[in-house]
C-alpha atoms as a PDB file:
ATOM      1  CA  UNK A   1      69.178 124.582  16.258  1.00  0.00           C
ATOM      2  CA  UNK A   2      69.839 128.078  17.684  1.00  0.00           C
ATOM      3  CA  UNK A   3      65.881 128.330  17.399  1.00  0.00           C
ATOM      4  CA  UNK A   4      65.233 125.551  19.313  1.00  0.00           C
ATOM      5  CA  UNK A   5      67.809 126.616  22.392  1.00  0.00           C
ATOM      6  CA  UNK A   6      66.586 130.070  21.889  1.00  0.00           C
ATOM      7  CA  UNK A   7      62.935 129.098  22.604  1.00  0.00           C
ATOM      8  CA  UNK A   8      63.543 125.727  25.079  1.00  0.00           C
ATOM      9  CA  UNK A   9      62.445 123.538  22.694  1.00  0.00           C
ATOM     10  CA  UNK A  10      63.343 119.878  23.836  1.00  0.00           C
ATOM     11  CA  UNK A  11      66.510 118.622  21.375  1.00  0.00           C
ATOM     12  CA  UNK A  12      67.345 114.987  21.322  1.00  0.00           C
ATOM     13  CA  UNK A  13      70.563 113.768  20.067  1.00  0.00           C
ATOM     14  CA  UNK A  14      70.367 110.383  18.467  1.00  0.00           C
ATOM     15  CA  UNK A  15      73.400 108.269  19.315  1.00  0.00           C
ATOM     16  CA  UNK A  16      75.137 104.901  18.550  1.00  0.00           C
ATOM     17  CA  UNK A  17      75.749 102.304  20.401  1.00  0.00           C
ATOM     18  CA  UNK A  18      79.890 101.681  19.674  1.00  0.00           C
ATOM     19  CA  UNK A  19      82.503 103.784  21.117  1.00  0.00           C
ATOM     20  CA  UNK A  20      82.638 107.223  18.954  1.00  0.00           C
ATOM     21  CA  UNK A  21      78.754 107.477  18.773  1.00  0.00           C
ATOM     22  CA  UNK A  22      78.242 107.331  22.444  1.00  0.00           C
ATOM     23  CA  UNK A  23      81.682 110.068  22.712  1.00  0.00           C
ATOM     24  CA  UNK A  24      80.048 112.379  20.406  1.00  0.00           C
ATOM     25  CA  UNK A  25      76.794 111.651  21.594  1.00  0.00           C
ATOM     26  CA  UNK A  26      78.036 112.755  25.456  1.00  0.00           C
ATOM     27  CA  UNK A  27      79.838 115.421  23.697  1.00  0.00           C
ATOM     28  CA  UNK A  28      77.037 117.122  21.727  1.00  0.00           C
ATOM     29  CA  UNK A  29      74.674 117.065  24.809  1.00  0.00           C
ATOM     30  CA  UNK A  30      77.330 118.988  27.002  1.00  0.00           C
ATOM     31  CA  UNK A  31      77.822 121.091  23.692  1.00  0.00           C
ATOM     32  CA  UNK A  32      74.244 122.077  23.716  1.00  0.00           C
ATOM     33  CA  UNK A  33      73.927 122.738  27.392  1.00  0.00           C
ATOM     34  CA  UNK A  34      77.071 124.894  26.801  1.00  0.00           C
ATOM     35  CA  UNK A  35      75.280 126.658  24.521  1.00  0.00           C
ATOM     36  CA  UNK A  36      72.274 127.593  27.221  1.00  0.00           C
ATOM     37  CA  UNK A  37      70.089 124.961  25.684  1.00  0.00           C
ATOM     38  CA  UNK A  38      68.222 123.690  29.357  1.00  0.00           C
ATOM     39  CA  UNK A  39      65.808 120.999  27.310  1.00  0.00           C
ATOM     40  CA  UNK A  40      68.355 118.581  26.009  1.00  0.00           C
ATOM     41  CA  UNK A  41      68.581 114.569  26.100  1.00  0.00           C
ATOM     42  CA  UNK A  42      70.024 111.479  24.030  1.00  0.00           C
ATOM     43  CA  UNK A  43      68.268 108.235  22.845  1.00  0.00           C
ATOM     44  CA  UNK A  44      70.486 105.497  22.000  1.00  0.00           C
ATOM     45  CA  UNK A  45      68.392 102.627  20.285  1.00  0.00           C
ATOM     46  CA  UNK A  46      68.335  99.494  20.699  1.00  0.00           C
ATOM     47  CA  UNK A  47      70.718  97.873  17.652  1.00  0.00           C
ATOM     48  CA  UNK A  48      69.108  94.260  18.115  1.00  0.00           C
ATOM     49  CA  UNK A  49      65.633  95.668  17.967  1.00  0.00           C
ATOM     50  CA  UNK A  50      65.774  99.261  15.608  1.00  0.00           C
ATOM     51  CA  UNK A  51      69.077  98.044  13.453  1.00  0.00           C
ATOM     52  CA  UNK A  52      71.926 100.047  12.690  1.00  0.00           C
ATOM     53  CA  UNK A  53      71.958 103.867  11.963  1.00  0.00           C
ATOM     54  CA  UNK A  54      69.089 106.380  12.313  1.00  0.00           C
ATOM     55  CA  UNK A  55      65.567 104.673  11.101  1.00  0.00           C
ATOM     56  CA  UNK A  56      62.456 106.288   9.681  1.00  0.00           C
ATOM     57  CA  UNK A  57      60.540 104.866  13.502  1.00  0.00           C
ATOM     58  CA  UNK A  58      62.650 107.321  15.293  1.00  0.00           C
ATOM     59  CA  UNK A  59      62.300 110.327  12.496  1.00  0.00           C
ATOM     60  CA  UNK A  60      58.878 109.858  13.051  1.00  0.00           C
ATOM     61  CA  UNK A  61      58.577 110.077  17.128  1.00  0.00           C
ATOM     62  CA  UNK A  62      57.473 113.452  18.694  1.00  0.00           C
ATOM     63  CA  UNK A  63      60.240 115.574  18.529  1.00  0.00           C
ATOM     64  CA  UNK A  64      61.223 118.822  16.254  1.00  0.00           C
ATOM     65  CA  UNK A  65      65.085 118.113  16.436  1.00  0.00           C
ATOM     66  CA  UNK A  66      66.711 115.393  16.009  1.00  0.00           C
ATOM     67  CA  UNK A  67      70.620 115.205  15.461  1.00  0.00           C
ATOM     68  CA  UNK A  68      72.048 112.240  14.045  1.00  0.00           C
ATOM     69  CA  UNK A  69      75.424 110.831  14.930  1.00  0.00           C
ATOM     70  CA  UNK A  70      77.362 108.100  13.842  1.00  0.00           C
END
């Protein structure tokens, strides 16, 4: 992680839908940003469509960090 702020890699923090994923998904982006990271963002899928939790489809888009959080 302190790589990928270090060299402005894009991070994307994976969120939930219910209350505590999108509180610690809010909280982990302005944690990052904190931290000097200027290439952050959050994805929250689509629960009807990509199910519950983190699945292999969004492992497997183009990005070098992902963060999971529940």
């Amino acid at each position: 992680m302190i790589e990928a702020i270090e060299s402005g890699q894009r991070i994307i923090v994976v969120g939930d839908f219910d209350a505590d994923g999108a509180t610690s998904s809010a909280l982990s982006v302005l944690a990052l940003r904190m931290l000097g990271s200027s290439n952050v963002d959050y994805l929250v899928p689509n629960r009807f469509e990509d199910g519950y939790g983190l699945s292999q489809k969004w492992l497997t888009k183009p990005s070098p960090w992902v963060q999971s959080l529940s």
